[in-house]
PDB file of N, CA and C in Angstrom:
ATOM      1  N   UNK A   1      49.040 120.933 -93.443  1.00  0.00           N
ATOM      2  CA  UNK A   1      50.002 121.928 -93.024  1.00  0.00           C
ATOM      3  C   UNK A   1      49.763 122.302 -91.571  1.00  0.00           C
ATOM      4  N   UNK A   2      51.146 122.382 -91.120  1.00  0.00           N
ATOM      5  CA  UNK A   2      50.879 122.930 -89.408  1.00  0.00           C
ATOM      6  C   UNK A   2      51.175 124.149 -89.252  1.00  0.00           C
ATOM      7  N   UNK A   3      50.544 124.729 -88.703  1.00  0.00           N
ATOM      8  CA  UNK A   3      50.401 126.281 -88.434  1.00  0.00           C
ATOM      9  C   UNK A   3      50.744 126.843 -86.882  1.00  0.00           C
ATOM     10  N   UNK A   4      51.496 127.469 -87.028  1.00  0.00           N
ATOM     11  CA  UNK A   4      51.589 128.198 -85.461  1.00  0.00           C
ATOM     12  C   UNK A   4      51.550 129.664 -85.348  1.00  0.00           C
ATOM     13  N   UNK A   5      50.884 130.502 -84.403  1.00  0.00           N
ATOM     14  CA  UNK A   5      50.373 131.935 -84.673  1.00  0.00           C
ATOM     15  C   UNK A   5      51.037 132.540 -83.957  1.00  0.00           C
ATOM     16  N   UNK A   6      51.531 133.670 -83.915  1.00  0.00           N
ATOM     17  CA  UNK A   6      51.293 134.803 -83.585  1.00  0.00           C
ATOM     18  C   UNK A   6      51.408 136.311 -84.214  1.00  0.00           C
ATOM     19  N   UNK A   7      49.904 136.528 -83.415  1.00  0.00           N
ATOM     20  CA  UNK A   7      49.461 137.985 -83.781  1.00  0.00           C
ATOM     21  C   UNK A   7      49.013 137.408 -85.175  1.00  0.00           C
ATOM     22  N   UNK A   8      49.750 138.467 -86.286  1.00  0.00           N
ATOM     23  CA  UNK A   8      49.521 138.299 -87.910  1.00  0.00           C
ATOM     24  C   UNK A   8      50.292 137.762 -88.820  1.00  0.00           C
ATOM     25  N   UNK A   9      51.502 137.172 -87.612  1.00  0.00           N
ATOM     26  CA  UNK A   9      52.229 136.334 -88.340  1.00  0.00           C
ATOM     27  C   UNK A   9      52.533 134.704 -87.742  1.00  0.00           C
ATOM     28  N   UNK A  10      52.087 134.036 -88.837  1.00  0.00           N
ATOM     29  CA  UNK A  10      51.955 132.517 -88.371  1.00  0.00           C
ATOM     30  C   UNK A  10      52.700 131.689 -89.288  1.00  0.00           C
ATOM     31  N   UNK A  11      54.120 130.506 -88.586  1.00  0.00           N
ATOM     32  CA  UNK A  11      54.659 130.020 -89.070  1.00  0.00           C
ATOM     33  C   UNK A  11      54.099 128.712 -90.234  1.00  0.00           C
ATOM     34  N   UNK A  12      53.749 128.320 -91.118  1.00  0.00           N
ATOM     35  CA  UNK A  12      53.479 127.307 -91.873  1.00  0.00           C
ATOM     36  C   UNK A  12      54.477 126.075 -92.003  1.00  0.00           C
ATOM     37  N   UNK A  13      54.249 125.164 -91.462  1.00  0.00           N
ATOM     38  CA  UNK A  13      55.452 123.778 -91.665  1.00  0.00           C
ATOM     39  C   UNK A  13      54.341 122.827 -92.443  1.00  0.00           C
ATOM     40  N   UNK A  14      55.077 121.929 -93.016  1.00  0.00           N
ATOM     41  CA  UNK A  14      54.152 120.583 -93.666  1.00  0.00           C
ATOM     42  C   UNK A  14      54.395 119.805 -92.275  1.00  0.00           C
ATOM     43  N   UNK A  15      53.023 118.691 -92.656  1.00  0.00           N
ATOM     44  CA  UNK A  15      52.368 118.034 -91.713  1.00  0.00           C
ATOM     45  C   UNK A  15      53.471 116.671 -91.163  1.00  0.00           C
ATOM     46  N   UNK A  16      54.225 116.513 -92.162  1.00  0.00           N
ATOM     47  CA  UNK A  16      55.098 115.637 -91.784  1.00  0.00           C
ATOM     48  C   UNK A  16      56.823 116.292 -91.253  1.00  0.00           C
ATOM     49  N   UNK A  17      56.541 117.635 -90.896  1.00  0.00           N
ATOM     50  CA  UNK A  17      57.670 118.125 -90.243  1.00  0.00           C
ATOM     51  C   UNK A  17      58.543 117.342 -89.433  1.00  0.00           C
ATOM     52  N   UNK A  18      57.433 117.131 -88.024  1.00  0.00           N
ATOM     53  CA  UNK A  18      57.696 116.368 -86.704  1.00  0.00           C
ATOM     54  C   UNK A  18      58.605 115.073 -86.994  1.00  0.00           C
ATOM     55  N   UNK A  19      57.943 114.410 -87.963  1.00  0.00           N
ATOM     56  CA  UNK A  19      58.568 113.521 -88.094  1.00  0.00           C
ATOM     57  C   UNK A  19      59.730 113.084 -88.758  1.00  0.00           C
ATOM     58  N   UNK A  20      60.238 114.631 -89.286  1.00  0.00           N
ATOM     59  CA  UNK A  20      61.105 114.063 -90.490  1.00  0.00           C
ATOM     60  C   UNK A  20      62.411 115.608 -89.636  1.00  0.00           C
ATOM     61  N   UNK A  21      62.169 116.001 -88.694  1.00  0.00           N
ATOM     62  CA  UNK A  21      62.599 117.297 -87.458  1.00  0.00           C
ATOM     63  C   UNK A  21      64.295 116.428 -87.394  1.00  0.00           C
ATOM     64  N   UNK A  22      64.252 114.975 -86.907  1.00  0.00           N
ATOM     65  CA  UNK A  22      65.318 114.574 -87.059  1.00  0.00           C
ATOM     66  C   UNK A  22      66.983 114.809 -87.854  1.00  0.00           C
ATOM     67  N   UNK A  23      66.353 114.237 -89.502  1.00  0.00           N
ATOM     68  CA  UNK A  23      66.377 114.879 -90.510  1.00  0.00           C
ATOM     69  C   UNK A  23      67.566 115.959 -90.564  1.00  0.00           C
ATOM     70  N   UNK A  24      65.997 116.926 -90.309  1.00  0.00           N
ATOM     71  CA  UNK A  24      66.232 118.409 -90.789  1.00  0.00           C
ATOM     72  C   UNK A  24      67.471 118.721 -89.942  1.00  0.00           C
ATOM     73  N   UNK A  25      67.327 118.401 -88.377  1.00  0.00           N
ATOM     74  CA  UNK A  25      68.212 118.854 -87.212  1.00  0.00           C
ATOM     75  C   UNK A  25      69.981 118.746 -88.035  1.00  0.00           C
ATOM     76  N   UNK A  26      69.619 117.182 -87.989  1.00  0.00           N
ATOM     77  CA  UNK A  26      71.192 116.712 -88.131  1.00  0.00           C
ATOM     78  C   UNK A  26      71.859 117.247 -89.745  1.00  0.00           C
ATOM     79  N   UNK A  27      70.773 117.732 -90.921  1.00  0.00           N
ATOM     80  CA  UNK A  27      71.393 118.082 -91.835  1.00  0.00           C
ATOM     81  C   UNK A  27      72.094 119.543 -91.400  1.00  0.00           C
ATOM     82  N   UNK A  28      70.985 120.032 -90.751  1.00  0.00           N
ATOM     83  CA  UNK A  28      72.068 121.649 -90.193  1.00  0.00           C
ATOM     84  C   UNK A  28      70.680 122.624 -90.926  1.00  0.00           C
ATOM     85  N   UNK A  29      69.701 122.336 -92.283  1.00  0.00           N
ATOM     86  CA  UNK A  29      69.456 123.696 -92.394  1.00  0.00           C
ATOM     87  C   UNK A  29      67.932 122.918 -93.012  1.00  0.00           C
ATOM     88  N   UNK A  30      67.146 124.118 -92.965  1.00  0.00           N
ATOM     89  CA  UNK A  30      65.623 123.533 -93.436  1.00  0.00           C
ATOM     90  C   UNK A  30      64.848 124.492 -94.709  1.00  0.00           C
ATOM     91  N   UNK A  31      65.508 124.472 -95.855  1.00  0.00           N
ATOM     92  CA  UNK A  31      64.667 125.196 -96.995  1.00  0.00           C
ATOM     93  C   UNK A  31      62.975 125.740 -97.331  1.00  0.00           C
ATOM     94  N   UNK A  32      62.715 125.025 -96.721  1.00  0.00           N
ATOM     95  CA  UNK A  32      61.141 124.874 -97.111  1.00  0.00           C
ATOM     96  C   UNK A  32      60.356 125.241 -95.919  1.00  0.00           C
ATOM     97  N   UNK A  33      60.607 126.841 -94.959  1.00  0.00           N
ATOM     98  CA  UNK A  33      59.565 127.177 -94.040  1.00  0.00           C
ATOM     99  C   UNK A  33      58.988 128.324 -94.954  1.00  0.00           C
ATOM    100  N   UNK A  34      57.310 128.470 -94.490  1.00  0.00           N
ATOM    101  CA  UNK A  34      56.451 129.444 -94.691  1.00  0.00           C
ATOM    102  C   UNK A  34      56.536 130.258 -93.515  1.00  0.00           C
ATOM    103  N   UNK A  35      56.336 131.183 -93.582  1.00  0.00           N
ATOM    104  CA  UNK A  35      55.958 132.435 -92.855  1.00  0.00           C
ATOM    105  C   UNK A  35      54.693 133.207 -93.150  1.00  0.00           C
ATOM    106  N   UNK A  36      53.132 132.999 -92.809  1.00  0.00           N
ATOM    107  CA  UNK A  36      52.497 133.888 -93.376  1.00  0.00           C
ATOM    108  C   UNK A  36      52.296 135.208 -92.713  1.00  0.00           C
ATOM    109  N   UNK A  37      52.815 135.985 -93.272  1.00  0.00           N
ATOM    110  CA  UNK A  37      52.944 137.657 -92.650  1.00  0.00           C
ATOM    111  C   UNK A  37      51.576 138.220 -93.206  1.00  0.00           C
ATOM    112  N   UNK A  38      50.487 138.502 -92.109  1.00  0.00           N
ATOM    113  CA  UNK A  38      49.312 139.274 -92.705  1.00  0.00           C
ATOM    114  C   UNK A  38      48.797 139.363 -94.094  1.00  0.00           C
ATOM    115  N   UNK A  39      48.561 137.340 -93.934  1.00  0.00           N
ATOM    116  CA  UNK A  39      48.243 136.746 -95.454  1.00  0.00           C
ATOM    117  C   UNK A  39      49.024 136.879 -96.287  1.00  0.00           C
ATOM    118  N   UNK A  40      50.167 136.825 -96.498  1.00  0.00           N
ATOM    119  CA  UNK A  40      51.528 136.980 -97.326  1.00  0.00           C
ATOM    120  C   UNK A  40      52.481 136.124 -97.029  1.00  0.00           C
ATOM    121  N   UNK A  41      52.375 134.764 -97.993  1.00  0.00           N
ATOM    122  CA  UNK A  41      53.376 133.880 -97.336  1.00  0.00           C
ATOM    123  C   UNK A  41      55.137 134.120 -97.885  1.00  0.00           C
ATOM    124  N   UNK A  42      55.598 134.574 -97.354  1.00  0.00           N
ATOM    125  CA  UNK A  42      57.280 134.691 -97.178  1.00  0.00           C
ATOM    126  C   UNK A  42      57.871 133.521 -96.809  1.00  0.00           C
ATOM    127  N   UNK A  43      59.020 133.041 -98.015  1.00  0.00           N
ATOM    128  CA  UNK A  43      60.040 132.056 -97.563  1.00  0.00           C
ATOM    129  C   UNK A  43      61.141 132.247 -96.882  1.00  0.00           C
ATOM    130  N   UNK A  44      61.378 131.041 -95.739  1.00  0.00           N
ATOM    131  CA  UNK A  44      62.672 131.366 -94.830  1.00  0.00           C
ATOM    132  C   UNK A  44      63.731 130.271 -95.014  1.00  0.00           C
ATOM    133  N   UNK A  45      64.687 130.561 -94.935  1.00  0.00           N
ATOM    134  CA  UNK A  45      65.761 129.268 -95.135  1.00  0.00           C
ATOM    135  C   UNK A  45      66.167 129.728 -93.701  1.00  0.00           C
ATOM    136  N   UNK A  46      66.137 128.522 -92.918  1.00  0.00           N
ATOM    137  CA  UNK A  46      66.896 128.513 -91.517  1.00  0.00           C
ATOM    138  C   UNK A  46      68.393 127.645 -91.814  1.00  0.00           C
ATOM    139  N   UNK A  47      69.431 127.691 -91.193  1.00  0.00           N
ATOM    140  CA  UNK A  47      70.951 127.424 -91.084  1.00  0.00           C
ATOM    141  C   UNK A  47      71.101 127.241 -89.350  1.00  0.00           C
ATOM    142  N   UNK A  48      72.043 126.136 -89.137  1.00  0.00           N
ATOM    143  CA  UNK A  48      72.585 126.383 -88.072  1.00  0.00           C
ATOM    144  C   UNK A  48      74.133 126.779 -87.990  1.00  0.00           C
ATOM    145  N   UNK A  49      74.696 127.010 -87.278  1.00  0.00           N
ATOM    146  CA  UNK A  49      75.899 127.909 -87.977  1.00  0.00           C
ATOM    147  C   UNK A  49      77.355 126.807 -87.977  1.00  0.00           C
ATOM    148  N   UNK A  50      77.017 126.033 -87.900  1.00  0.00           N
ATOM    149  CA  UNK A  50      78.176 124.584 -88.448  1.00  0.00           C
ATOM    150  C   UNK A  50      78.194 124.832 -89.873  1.00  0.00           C
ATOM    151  N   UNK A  51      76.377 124.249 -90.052  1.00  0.00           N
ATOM    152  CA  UNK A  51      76.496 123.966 -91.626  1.00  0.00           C
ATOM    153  C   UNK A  51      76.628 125.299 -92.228  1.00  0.00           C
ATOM    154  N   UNK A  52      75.952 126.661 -91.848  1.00  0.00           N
ATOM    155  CA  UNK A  52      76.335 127.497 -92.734  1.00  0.00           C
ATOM    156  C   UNK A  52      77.892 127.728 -92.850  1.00  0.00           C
ATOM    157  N   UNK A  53      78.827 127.732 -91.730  1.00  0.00           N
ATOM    158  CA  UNK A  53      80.207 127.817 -92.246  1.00  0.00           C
ATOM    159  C   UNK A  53      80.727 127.125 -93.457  1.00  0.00           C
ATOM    160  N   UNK A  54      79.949 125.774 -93.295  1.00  0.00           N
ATOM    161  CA  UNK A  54      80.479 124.420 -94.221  1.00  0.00           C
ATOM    162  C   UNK A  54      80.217 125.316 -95.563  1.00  0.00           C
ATOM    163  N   UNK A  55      78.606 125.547 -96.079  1.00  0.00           N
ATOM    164  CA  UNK A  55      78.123 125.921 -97.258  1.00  0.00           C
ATOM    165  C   UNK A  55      79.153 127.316 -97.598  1.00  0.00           C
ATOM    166  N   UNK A  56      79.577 128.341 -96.406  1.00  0.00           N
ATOM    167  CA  UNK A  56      79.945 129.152 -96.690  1.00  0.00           C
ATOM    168  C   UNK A  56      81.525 129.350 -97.002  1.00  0.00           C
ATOM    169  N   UNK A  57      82.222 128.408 -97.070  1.00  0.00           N
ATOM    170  CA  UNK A  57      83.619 128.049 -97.314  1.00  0.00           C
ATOM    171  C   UNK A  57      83.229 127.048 -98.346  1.00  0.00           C
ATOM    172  N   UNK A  58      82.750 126.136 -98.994  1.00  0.00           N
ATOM    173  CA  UNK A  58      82.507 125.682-100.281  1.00  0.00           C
ATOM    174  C   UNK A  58      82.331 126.356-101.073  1.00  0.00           C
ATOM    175  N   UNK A  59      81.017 127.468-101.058  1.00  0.00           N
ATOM    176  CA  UNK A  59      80.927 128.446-102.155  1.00  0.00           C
ATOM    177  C   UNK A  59      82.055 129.360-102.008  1.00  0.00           C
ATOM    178  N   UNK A  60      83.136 129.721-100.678  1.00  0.00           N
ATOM    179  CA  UNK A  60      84.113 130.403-101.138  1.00  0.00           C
ATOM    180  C   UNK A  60      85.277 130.337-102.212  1.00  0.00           C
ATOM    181  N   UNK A  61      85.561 128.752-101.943  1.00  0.00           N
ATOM    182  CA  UNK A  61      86.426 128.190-103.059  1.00  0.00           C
ATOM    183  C   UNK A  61      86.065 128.609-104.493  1.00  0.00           C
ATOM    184  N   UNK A  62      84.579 129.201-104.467  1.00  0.00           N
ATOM    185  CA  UNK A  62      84.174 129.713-105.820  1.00  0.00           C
ATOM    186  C   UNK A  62      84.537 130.720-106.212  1.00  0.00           C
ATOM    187  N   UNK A  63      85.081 131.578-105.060  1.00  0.00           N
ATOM    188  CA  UNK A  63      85.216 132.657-105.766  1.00  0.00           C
ATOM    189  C   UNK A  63      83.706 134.392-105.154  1.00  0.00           C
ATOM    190  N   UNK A  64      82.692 133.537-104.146  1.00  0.00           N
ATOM    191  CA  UNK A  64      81.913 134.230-104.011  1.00  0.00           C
ATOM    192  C   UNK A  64      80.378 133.389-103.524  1.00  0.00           C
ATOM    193  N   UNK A  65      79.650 133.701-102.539  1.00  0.00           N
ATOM    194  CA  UNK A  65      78.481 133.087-101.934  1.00  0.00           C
ATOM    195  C   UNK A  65      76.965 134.323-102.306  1.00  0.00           C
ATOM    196  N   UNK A  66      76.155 133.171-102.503  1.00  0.00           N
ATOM    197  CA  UNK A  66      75.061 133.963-102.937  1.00  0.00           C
ATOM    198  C   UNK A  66      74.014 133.092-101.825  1.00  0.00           C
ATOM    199  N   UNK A  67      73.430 134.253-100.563  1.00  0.00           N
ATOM    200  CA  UNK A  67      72.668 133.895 -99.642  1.00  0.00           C
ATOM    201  C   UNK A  67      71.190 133.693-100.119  1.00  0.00           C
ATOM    202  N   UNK A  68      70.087 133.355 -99.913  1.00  0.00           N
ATOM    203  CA  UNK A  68      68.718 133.399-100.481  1.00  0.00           C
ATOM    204  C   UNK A  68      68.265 134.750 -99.042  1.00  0.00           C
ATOM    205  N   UNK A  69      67.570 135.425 -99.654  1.00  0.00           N
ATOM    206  CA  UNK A  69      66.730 136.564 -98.782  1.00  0.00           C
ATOM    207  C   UNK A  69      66.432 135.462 -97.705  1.00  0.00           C
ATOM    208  N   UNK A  70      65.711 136.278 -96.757  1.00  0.00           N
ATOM    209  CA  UNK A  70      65.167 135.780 -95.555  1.00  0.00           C
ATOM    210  C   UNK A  70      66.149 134.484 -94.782  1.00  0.00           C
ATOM    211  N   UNK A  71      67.487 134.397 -95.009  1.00  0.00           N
ATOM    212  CA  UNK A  71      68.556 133.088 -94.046  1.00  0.00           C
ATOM    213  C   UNK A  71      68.586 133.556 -92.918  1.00  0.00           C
ATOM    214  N   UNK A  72      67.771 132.725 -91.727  1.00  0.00           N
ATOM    215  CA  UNK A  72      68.171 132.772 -90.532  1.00  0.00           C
ATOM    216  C   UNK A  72      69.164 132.074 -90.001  1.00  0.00           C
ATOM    217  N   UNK A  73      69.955 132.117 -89.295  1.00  0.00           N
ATOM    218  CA  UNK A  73      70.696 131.407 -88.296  1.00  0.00           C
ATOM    219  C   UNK A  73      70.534 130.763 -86.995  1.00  0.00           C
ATOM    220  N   UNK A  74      70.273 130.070 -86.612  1.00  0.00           N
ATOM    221  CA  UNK A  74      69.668 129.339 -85.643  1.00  0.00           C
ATOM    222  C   UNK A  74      70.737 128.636 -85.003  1.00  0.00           C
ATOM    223  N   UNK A  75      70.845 128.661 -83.791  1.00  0.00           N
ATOM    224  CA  UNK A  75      71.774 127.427 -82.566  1.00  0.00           C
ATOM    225  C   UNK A  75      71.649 126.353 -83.391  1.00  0.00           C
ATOM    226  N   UNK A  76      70.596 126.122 -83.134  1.00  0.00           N
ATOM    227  CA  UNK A  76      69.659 124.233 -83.623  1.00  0.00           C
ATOM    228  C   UNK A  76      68.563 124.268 -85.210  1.00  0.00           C
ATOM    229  N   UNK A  77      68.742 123.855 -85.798  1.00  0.00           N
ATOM    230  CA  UNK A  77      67.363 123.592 -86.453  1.00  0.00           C
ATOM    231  C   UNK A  77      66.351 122.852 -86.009  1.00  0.00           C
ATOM    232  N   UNK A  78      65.383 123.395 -85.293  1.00  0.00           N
ATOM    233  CA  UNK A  78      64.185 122.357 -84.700  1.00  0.00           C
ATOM    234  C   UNK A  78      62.781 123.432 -85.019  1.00  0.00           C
ATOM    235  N   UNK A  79      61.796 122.801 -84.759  1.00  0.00           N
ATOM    236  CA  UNK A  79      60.901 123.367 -84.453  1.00  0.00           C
ATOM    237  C   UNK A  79      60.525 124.099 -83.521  1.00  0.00           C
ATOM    238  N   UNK A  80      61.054 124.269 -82.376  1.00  0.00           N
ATOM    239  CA  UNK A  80      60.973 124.718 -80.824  1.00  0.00           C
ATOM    240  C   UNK A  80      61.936 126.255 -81.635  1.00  0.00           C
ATOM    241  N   UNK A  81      62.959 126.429 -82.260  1.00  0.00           N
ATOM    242  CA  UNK A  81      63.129 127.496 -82.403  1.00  0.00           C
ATOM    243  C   UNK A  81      63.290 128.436 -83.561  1.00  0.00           C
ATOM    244  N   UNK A  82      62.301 127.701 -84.720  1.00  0.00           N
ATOM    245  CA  UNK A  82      62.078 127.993 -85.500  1.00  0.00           C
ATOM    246  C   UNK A  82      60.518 129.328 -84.902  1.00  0.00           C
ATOM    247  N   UNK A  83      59.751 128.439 -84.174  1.00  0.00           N
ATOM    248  CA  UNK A  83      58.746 128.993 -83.339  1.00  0.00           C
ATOM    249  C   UNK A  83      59.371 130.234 -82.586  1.00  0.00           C
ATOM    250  N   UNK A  84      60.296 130.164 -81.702  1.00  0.00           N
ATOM    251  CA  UNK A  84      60.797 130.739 -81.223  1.00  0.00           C
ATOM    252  C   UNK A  84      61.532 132.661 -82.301  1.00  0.00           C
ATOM    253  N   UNK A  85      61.449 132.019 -83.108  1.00  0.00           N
ATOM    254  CA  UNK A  85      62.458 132.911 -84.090  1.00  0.00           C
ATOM    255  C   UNK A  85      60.770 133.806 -84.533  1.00  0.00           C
ATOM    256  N   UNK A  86      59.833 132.651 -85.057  1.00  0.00           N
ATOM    257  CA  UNK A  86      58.748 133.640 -85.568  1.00  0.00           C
ATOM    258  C   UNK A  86      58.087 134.057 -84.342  1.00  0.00           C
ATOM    259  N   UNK A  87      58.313 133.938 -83.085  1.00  0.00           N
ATOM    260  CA  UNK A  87      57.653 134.877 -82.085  1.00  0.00           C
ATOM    261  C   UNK A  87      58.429 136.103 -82.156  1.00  0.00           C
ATOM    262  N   UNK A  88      59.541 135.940 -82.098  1.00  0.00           N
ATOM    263  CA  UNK A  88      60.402 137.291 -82.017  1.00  0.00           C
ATOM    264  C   UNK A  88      60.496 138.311 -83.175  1.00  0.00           C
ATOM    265  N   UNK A  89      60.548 137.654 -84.265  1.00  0.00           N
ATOM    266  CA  UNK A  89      59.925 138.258 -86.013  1.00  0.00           C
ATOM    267  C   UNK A  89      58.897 139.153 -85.871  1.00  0.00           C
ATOM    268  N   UNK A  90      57.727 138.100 -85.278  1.00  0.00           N
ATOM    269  CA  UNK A  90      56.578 138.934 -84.986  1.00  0.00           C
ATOM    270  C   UNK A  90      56.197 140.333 -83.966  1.00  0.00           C
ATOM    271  N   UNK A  91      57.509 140.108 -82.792  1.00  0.00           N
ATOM    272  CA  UNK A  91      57.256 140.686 -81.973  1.00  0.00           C
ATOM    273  C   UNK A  91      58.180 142.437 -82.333  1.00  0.00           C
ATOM    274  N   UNK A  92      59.439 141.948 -83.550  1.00  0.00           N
ATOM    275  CA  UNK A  92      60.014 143.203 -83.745  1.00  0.00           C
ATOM    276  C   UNK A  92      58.818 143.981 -85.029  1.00  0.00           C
ATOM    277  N   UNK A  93      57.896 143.190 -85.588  1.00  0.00           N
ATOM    278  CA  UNK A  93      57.296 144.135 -86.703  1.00  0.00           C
ATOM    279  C   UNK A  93      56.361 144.358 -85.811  1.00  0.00           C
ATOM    280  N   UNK A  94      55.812 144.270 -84.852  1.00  0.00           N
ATOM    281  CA  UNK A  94      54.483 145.162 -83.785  1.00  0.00           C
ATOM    282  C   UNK A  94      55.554 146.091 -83.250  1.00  0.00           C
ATOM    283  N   UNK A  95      56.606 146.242 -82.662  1.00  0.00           N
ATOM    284  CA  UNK A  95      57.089 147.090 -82.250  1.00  0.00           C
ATOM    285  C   UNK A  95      57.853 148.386 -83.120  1.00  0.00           C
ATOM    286  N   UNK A  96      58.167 147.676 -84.426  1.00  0.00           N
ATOM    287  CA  UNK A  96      58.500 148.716 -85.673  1.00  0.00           C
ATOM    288  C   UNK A  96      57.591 149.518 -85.874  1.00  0.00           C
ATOM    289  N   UNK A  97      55.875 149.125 -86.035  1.00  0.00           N
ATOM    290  CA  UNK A  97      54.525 149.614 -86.196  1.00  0.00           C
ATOM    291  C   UNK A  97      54.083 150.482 -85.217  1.00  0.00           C
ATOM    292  N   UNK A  98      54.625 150.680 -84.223  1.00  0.00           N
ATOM    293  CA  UNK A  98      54.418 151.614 -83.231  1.00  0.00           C
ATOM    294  C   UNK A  98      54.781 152.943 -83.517  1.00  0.00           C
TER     295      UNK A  98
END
C-alpha cells in the first residue's frame, strides 16, 4: 500500500495504483481510496464530473440516485489530485480544530 501524509491524515492507495491510474482516469471515477484520518480509515469514492453526470442521469431514469458518503468530485481522476484533495481535507479539519 502507498501512503501519502499529511499532518494526521494520510491518503492510502494500493501499490498497483500508478499503474493501473490510466484505467482509473479514463473510467471517470475510483471506488477504492483510503483515507486514514488519525488512525481511522474512511472510504472515498472520487467522480469526475462527466462520469458523475452519466451515473447521475442513469440512476435518474430510476426514479431517484443514491450517492455513497464521502463522493468527491474531481476535474480529473488521478493521483496528483486525489493528493491534492487530501491536502486540502486535511487542511480544513486543522482549521475547524482551531
Amino acid at each position: 500500500m502507498h501512503s501519502e501524509s499529511s499532518a494526521s491524515v494520510h491518503l492510502v492507495l494500493p501499490d498497483d495504483f500508478d499503474s493501473n491510474e490510466w484505467e482509473i482516469r479514463a473510467k471517470g471515477y475510483y471506488l477504492d481510496a483510503l483515507i486514514r484520518v488519525e488512525g481511522e480509515d474512511r472510504s472515498f469514492v472520487f467522480y469526475d464530473s462527466a462520469r458523475l453526470s452519466q451515473d447521475l442521469e442513469a440512476g435518474l431514469s430510476d426514479g431517484f440516485v443514491f450517492l455513497p458518503e464521502r463522493t468527491v468530485v474531481l476535474a480529473e481522476v488521478t493521483r496528483a489530485n486525489i493528493e491534492a484533495f487530501v491536502a486540502g481535507y486535511s487542511e480544513a479539519r486543522s482549521a475547524l480544530s482551531n
